[in-house]
Protein backbone atom coordinates (compact mmCIF):
# COMPACT_ATOMS: atom_id res chain seq x y z
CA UNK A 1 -34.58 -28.89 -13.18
CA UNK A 2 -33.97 -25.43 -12.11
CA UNK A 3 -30.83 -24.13 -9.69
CA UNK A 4 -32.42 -21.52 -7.38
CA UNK A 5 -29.57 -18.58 -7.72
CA UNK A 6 -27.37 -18.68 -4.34
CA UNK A 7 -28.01 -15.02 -2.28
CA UNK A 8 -26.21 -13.97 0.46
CA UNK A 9 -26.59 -11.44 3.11
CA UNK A 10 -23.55 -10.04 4.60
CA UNK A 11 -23.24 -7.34 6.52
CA UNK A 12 -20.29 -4.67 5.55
CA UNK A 13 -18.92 -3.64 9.03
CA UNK A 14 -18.16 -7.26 10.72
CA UNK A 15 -18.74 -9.80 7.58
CA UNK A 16 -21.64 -11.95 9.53
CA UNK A 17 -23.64 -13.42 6.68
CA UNK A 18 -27.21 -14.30 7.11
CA UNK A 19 -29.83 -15.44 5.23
CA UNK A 20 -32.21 -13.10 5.35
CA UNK A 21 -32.19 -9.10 5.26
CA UNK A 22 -32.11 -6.60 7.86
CA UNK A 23 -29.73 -5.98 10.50
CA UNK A 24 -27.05 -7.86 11.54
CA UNK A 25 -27.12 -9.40 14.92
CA UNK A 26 -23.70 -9.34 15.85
CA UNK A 27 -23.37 -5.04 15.09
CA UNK A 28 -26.52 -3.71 14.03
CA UNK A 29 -25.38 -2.57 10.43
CA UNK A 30 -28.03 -3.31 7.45
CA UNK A 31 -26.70 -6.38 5.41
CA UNK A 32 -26.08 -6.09 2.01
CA UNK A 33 -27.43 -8.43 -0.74
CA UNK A 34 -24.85 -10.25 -2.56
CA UNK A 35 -24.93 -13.08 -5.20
CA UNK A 36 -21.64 -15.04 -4.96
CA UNK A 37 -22.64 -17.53 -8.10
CA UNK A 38 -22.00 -21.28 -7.52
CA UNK A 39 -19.37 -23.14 -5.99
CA UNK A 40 -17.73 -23.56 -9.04
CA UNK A 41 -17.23 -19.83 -10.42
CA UNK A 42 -13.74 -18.38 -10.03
CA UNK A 43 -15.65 -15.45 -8.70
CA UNK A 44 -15.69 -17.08 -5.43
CA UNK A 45 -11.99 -17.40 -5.47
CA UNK A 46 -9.92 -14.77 -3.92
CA UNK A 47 -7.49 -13.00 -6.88
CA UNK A 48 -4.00 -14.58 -7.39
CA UNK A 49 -0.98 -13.01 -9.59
CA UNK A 50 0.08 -15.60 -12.11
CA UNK A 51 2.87 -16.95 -9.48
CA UNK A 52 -0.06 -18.06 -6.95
CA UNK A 53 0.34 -15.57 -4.47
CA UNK A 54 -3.16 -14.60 -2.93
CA UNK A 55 -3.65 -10.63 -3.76
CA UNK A 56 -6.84 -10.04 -1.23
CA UNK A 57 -8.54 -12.56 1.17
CA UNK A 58 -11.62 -11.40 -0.22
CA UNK A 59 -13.38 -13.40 -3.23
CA UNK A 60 -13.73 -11.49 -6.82
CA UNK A 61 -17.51 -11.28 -5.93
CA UNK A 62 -17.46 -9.63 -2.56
CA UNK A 63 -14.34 -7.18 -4.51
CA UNK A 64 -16.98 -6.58 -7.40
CA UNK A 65 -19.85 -5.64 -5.19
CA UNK A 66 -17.66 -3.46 -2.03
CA UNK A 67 -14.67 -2.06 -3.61
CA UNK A 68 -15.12 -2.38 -7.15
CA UNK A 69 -12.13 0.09 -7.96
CA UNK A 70 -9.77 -2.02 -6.08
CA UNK A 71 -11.38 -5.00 -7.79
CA UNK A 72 -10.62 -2.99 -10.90
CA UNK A 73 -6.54 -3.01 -9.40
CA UNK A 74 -6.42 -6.14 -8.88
CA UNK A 75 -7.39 -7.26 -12.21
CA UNK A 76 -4.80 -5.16 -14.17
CA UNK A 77 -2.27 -6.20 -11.65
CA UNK A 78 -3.65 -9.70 -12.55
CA UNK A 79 -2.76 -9.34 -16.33
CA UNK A 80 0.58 -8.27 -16.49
């Protein structure tokens, strides 16, 4: 049995996600194609320093694929 891969479209000014590209209803910005993984993957989680303290509201994925130098932060940050 094959899992058909999970895609998103979310658009980058007002975070509406849809299901299909093109322009977002709600602002008229183009969505952007993202691919979150499964519900599982700790790349849906948002980043937490080793105490539990939520570093971003954002999940790792949506970090990776909009702001990958602050995703880039966040995981040095998350090593020490």
């Amino acid at each position: 049995m094959s899992i058909e891969p999970t895609i998103v479209y979310v658009c980058p000014h007002c975070f509406s996600v849809g299901q299909s590209p093109g322009r977002c209803s709600d602002c008229g910005e183009t969505r952007v194609e993202c691919h979150p993984g499964d519900s599982g993957n700790p790349s849906c989680k948002p980043p937490m320093d080793k105490e539990g303290r939520i570093l971003s509201r954002a999940p790792l994925w949506w970090l990776a694929h909009s702001v990958p130098y602050l995703r880039d932060q966040i995981k040095k940050f998350m090593s020490k």
